[in-house]
Protein backbone atom coordinates (compact mmCIF):
# COMPACT_ATOMS: atom_id res chain seq x y z
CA UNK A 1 -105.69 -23.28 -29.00
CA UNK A 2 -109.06 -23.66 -30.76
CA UNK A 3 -110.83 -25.86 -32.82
CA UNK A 4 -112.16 -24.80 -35.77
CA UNK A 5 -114.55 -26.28 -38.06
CA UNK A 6 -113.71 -26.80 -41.64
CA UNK A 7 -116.68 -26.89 -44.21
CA UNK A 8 -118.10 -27.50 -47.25
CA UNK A 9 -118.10 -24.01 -49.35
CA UNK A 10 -119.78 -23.30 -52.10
CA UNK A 11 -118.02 -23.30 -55.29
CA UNK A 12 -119.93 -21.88 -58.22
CA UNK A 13 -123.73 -20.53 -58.31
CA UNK A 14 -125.59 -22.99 -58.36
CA UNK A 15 -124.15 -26.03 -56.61
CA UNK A 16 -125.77 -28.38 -54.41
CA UNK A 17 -124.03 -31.89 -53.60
CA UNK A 18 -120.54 -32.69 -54.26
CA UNK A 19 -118.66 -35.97 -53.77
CA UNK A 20 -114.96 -36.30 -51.43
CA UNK A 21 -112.97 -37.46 -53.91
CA UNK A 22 -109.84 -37.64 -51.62
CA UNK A 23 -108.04 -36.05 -48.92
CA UNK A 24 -105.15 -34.57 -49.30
CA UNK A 25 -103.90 -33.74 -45.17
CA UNK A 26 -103.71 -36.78 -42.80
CA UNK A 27 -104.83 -36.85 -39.44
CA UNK A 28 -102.03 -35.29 -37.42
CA UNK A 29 -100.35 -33.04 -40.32
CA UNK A 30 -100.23 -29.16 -40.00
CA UNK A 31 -101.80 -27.26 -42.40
CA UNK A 32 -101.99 -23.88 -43.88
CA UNK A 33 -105.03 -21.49 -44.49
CA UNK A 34 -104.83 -21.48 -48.33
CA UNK A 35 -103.59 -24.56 -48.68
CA UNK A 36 -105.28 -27.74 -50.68
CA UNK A 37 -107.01 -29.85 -48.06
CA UNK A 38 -108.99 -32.24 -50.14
CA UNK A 39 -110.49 -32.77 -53.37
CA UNK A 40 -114.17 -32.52 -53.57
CA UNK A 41 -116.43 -33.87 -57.05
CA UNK A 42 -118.93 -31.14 -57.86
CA UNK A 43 -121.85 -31.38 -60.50
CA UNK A 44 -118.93 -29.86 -63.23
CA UNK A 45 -116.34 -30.87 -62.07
CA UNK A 46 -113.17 -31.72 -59.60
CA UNK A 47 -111.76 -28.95 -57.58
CA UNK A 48 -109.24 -28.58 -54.54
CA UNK A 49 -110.70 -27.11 -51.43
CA UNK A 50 -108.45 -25.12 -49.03
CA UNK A 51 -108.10 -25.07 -45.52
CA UNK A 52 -110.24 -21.73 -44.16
CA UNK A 53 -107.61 -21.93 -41.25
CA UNK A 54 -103.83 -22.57 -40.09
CA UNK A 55 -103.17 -25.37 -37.84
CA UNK A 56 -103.61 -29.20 -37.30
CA UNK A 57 -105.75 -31.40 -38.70
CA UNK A 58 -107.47 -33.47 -35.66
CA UNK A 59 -110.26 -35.05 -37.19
CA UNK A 60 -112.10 -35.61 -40.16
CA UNK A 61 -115.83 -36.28 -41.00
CA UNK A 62 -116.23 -37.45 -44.46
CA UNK A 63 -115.20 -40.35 -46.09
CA UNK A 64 -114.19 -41.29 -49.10
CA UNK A 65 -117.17 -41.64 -52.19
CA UNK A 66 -119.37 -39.91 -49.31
CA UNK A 67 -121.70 -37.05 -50.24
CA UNK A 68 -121.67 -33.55 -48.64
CA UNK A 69 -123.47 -30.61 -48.85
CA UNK A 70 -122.92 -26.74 -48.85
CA UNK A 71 -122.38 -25.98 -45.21
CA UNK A 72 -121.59 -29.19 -44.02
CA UNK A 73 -118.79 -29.95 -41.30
CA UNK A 74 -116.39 -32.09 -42.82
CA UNK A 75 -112.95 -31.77 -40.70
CA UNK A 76 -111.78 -30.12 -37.60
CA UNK A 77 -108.59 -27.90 -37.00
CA UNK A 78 -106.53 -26.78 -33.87
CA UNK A 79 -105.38 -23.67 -34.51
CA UNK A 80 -101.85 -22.55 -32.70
CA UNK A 81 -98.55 -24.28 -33.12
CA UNK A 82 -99.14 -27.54 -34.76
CA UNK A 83 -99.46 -30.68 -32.46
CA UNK A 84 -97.03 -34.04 -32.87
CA UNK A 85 -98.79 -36.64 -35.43
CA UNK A 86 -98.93 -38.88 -31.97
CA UNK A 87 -100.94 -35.75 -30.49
CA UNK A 88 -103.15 -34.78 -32.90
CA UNK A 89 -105.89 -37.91 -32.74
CA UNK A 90 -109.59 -37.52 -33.49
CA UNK A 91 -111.09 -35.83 -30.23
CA UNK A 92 -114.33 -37.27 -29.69
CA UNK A 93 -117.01 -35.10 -27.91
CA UNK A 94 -114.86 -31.87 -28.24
CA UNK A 95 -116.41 -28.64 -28.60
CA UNK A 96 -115.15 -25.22 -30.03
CA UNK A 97 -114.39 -22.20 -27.94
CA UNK A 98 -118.15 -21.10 -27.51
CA UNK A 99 -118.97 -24.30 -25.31
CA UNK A 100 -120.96 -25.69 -28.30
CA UNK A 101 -120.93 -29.36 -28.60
CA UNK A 102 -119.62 -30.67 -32.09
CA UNK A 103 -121.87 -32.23 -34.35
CA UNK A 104 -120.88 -34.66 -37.02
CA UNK A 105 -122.75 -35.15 -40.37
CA UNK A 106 -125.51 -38.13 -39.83
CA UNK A 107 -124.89 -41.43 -41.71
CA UNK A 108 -126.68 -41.75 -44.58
CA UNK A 109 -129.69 -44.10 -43.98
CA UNK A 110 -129.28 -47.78 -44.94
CA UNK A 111 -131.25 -50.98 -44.95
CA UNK A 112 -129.63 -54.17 -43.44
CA UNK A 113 -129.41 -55.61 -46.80
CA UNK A 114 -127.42 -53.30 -48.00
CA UNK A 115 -125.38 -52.97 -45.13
CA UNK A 116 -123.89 -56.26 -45.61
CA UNK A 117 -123.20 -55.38 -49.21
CA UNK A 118 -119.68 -53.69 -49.22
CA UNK A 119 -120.32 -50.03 -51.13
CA UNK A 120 -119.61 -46.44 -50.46
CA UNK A 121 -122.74 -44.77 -48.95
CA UNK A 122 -122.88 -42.73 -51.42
CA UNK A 123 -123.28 -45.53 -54.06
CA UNK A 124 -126.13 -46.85 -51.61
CA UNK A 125 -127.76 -43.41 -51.83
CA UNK A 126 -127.26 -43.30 -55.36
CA UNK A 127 -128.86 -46.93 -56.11
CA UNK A 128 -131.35 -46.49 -53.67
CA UNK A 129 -133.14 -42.99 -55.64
CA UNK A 130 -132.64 -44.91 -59.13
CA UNK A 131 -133.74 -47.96 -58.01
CA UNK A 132 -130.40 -50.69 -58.89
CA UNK A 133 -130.01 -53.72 -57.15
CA UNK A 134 -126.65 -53.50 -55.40
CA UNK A 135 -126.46 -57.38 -55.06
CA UNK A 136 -126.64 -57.68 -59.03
CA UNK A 137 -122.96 -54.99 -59.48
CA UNK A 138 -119.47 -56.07 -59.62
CA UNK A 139 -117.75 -53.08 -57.22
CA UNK A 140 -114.47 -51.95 -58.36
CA UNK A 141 -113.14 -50.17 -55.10
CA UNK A 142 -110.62 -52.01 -52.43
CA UNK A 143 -111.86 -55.61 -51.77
CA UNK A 144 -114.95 -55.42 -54.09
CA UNK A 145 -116.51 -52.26 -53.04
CA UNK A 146 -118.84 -50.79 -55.08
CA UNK A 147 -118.46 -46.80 -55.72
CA UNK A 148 -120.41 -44.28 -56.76
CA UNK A 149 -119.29 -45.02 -60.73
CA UNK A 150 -120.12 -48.34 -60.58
CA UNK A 151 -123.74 -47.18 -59.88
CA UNK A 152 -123.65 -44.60 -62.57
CA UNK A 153 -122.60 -47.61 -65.25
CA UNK A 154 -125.48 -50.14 -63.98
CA UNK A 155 -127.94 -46.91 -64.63
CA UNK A 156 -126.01 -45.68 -68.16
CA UNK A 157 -126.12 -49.45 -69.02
CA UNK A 158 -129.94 -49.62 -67.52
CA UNK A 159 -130.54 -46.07 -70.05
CA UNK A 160 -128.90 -47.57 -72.81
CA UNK A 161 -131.64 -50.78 -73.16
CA UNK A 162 -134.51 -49.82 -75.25
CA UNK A 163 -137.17 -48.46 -73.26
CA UNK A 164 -140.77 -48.99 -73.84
CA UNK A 165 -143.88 -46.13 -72.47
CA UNK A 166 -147.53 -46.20 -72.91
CA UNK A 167 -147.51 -43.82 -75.97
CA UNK A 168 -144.08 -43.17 -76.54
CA UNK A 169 -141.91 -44.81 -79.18
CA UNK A 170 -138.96 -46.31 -77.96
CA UNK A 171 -135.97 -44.32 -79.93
CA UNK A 172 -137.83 -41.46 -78.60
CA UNK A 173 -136.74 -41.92 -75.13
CA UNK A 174 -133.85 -40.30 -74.05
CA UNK A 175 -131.49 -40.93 -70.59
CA UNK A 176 -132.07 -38.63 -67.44
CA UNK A 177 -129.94 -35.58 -67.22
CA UNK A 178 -126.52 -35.67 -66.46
CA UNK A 179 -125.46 -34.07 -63.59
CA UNK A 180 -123.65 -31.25 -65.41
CA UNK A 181 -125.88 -30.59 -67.53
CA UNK A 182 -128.60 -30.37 -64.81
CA UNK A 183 -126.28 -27.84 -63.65
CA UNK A 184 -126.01 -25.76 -66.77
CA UNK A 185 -129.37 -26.03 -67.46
CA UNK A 186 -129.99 -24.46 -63.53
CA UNK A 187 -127.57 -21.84 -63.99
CA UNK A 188 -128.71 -20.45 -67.04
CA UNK A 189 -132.04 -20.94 -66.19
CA UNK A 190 -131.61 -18.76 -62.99
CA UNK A 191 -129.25 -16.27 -65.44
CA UNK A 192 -132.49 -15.46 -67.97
CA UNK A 193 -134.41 -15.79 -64.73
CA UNK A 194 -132.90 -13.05 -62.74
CA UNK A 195 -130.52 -11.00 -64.44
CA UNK A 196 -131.73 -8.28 -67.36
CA UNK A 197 -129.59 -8.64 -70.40
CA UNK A 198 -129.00 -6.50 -73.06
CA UNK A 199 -126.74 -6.99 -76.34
CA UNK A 200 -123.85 -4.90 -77.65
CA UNK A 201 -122.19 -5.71 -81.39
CA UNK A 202 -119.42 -4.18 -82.98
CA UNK A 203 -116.82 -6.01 -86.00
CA UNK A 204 -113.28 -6.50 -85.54
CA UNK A 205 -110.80 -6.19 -88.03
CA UNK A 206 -107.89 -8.88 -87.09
CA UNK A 207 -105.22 -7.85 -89.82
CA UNK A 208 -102.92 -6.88 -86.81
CA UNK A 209 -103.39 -9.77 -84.58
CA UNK A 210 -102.50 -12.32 -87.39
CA UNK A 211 -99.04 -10.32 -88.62
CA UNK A 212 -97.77 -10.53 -84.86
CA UNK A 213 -98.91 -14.20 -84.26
CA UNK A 214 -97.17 -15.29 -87.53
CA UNK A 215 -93.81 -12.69 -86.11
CA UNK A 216 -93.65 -14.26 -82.99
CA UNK A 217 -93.66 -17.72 -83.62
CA UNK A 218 -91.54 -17.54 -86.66
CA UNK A 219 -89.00 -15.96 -84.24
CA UNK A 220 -89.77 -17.77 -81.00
CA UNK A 221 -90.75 -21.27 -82.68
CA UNK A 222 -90.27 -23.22 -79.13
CA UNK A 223 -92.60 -20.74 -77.25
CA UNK A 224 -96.08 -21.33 -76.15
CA UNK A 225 -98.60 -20.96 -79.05
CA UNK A 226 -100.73 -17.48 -79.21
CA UNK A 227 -103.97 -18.22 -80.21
CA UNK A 228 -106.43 -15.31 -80.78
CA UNK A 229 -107.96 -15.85 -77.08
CA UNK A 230 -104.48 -14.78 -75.67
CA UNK A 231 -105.11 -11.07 -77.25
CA UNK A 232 -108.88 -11.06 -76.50
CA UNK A 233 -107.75 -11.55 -73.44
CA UNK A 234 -105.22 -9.02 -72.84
CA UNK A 235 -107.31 -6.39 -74.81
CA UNK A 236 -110.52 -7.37 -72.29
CA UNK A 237 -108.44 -6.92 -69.47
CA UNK A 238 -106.98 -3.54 -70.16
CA UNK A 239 -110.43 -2.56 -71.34
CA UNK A 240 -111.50 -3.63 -67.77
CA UNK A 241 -108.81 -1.32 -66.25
CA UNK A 242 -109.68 1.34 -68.28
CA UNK A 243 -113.46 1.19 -67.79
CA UNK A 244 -113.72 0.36 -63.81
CA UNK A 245 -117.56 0.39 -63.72
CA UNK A 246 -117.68 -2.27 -66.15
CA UNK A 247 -115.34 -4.28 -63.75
CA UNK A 248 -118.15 -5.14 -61.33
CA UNK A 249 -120.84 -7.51 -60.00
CA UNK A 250 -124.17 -7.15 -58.69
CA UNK A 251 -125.11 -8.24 -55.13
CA UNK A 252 -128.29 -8.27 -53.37
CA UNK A 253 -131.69 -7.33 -54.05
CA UNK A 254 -132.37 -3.99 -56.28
CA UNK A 255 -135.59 -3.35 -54.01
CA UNK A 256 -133.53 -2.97 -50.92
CA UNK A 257 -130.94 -0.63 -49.59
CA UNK A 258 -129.07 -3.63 -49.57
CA UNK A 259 -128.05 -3.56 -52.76
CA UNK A 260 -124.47 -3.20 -53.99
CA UNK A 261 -122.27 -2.66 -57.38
CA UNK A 262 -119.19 -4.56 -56.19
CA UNK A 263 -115.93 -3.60 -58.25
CA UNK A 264 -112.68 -5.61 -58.39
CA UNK A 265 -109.15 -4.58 -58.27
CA UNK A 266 -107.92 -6.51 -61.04
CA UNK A 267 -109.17 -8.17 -64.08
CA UNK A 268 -110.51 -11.41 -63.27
CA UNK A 269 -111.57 -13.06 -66.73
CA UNK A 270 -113.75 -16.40 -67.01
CA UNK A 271 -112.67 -18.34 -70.33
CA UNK A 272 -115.87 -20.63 -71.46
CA UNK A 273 -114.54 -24.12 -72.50
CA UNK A 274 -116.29 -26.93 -73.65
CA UNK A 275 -116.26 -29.98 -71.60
CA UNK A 276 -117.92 -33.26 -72.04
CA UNK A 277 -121.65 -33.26 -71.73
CA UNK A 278 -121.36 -29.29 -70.78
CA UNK A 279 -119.29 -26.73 -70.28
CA UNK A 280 -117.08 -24.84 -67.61
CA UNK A 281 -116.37 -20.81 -67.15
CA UNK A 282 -112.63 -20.93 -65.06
CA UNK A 283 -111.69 -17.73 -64.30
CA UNK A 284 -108.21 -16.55 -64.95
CA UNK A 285 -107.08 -13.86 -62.38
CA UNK A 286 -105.01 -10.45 -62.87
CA UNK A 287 -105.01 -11.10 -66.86
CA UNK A 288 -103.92 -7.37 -66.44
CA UNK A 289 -100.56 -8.11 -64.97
CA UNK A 290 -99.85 -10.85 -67.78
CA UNK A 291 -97.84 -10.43 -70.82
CA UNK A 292 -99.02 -12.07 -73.90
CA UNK A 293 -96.74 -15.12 -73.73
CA UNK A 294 -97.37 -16.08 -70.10
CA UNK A 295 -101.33 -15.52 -70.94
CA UNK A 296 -100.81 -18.28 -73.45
CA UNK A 297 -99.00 -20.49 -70.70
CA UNK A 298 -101.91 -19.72 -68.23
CA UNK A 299 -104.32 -20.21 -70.66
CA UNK A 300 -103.13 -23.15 -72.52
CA UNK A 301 -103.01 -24.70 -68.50
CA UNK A 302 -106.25 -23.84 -67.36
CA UNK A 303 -108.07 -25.21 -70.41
CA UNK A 304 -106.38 -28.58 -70.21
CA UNK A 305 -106.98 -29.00 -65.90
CA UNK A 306 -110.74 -27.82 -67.10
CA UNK A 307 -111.04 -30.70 -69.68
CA UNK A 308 -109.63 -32.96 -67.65
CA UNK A 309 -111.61 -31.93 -64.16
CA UNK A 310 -109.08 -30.87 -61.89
CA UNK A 311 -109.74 -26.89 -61.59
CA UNK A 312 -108.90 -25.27 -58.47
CA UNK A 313 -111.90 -23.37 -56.10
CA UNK A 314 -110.82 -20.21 -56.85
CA UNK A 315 -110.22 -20.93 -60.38
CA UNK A 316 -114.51 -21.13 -60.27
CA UNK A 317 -114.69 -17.81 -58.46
CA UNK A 318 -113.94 -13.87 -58.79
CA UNK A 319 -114.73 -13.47 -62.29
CA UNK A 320 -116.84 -10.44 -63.59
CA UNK A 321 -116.78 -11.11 -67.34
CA UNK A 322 -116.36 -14.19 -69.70
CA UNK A 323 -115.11 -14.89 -72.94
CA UNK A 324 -116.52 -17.39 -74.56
CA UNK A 325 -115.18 -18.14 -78.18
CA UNK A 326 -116.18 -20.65 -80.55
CA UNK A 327 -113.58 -21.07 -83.43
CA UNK A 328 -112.95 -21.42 -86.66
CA UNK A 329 -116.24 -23.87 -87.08
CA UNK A 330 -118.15 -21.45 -84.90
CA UNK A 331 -121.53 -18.89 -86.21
CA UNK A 332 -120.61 -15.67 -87.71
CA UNK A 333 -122.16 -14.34 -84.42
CA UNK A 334 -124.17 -15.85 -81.48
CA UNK A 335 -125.40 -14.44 -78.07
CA UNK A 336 -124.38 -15.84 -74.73
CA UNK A 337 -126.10 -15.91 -71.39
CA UNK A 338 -124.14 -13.98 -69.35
CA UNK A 339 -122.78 -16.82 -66.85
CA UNK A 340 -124.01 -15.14 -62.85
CA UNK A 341 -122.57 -13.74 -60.97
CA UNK A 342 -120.53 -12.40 -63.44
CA UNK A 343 -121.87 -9.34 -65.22
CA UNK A 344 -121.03 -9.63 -68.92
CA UNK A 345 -119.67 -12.21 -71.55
CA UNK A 346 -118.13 -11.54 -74.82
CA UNK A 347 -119.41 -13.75 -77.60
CA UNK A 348 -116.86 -14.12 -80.90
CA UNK A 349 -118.05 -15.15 -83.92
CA UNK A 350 -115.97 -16.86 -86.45
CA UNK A 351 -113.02 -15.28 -88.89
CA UNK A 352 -114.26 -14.99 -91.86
CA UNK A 353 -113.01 -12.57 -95.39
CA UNK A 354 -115.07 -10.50 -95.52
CA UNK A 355 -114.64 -6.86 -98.04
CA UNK A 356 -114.62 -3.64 -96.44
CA UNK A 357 -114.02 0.05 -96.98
CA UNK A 358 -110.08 0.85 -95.95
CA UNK A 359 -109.78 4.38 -96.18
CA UNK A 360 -112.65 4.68 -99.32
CA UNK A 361 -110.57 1.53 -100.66
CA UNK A 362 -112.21 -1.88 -100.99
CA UNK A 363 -109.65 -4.33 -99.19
CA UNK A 364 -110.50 -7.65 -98.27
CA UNK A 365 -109.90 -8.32 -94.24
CA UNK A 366 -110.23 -11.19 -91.51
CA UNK A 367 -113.50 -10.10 -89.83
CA UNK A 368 -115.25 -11.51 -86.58
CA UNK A 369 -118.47 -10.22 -85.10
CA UNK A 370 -118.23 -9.71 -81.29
CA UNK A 371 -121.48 -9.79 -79.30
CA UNK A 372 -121.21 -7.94 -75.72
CA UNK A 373 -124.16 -9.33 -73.24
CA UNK A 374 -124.36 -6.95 -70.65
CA UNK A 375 -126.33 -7.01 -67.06
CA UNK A 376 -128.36 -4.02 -67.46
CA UNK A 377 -127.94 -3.20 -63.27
CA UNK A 378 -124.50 -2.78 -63.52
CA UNK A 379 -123.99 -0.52 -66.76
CA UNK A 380 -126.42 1.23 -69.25
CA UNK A 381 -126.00 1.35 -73.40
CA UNK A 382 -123.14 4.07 -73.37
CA UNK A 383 -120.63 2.32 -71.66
CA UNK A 384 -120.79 -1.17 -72.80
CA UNK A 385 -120.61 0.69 -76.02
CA UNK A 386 -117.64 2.28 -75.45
CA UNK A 387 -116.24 -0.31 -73.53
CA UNK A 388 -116.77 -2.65 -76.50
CA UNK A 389 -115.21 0.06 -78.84
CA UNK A 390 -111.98 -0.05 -76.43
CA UNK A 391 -111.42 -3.60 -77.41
CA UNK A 392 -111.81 -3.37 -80.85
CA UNK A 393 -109.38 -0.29 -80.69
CA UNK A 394 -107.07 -2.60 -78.69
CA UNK A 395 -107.38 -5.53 -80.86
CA UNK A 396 -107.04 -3.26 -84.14
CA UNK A 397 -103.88 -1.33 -82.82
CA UNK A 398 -100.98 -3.43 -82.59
CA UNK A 399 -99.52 -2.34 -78.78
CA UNK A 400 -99.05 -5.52 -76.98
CA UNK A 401 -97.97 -6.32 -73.58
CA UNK A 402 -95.51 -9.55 -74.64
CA UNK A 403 -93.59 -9.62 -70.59
């Protein structure tokens, strides 16, 4: 037997705080490595962090509406056959196999006046760096506690009230960051920052894609609905097969020997979607084992989960490329930052008719513009160019995988 310490991993690039939304193991219960263990608020968004390790769960550090960061000890797990719930009780003092004593997380720090207030101490945290009177909030937790939200509304409300500076006209003002978009703004800021970007275009023609969408639901009307991301998709990830050094990451420092080109095994594709106040990149894994229609169920699934915050950790993690997709009401073209540390992202302008040359004969056709941003360590000009020209050929050809 051996206790092991469960902690706080980092999920995404840039993340630095995150908020225990709930746990979902009880003191006493066995648990399996893989397996949810709680559910932890991030900057973006709400995700379900697994157990590192198989065993019991003895103890836990973190409460409820508390903050944590990356790295922090937050549980504690006996590995070995799992104990009795009578058994398995918080083990004060203990210490791991190495002889090291166990250290909890300190409290945050607290006045005595609002000690006696009943709030989260995260809410106290909160109030305290923004400056809000917990004594003047109305707490909506168990028995009038105030949490972490109700903080956030006294400060929205506090934003909200015209605001006056020496100089500065008062519709001029606008509210501090969210914390999403402080994220986004970090993570791209690091992307242009560290990562050198170049730009690959090429047209598609989507005559095929629209004659099978219209076949297939016509003559499977109860399925789930294709939509043009499902084949951009699939064509992406066979792409990916078929071009293995554009399936890859970069890790480490170029100036050292350190430095690595990491490829995957599979296709592991990000999908950009659009989120209040930001946006979030989950990454849907092996797209090259799905057929089209279970693409569409994944798809259709992982979009919704996104919007509504309640991704998975390694639905944040393992990607290498993005799609990122605007619609109908989209640009005829537009660049995007590829999203670290990923190493491309395919931008896709709108469908528009457009007239072309079929063959020396002037047809009109559904066009798009797709924009290929490439990091410039992991491939040169030639292959994202011929990469690119693999999807088009995909997307023009009509060979689907349906499964």
């Amino acid at each position: 037997m051996a206790l092991v310490a469960q902690e706080i991993p980092k999920v995404g690039l840039v993340m630095e705080n995150s908020r225990l939304v709930r746990w979902l193991k009880n003191v006493g219960d066995p648990v399996r490595q893989g397996e949810a263990l709680l559910e932890l608020e991030t900057e973006k968004t709400v995700v379900e962090i697994a157990a590192t390790v198989t065993g019991t769960l003895v103890e836990t550090l973190l409460d409820v509406d508390q903050e944590a960061r990356v790295g922090d000890q937050v549980a504690w797990v006996e590995t070995g056959e799992p104990l009795s719930a009578t058994a398995a009780q918080p083990i004060a003092g203990a210490t791991d196999t190495a002889g090291e004593g166990r250290i909890a997380p300190s409290p945050l720090a607290e006045s005595d006046a609002s000690a006696r207030i009943r709030s989260s101490p995260v809410a106290r945290k909160f109030s305290a760096e923004h400056g809000i009177d917990l004594a003047g909030l109305a707490g909506t937790g168990p028995r009038g506690r105030i949490q972490l939200d109700d903080v956030r509304r006294a400060i929205e409300a506090r934003s909200a009230k015209p605001a006056r500076l020496a100089g500065v006209a008062a519709d001029s003002v606008t509210p501090e960051l969210s914390s999403m978009r402080r994220a986004v703004a970090r993570a791209m800021t690091l992307s242009n920052a560290t990562v050198p970007q170049f730009l690959a275009a090429r047209a598609v023609d989507w005559t095929s894609v629209q004659t099978l969408r219209s076949e297939i639901h016509a003559g499977k009307p109860g399925s789930s609905r294709l939509s043009v991301n499902d084949f951009l998709l699939q064509a992406l990830a066979r792409a990916l097969i078929d071009f293995p050094a554009m399936n890859a990451t970069f890790s480490g420092d170029p100036a050292t020997p350190e430095a690595r080109i990491l490829r995957a095994s599979g296709a592991h594709i990000g999908l950009v979607v659009a989120v209040e106040n930001g946006l979030l990149v989950p990454v849907i894994h092996n797209v090259d084992r799905l057929g089209l229609l279970e693409l569409a169920s994944r798809r259709s699934d992982c979009v919704q989960r996104a919007a509504s915050g309640r991704l998975k950790q390694e639905e944040l993690e393992g990607g290498t490329l993005s799609l990122s997709n605007l619609g109908t009401r989209g640009p005829d073209r537009f660049t995007a930052i590829i999203n670290p540390p990923q190493s491309a992202i395919l931008a896709v302008g709108r469908q528009r008719d457009s007239v072309v040359a079929i063959n020396g004969i002037i047809q009109v056709r559904p066009i798009s513009e797709l924009s290929l941003t490439v990091d410039h360590r992991v491939a040169d000009g030639q292959l994202a160019s011929d990469f690119l020209a693999k999807v088009v050929e995909i997307l023009e050809g009509g060979t689907w995988h349906m499964g």
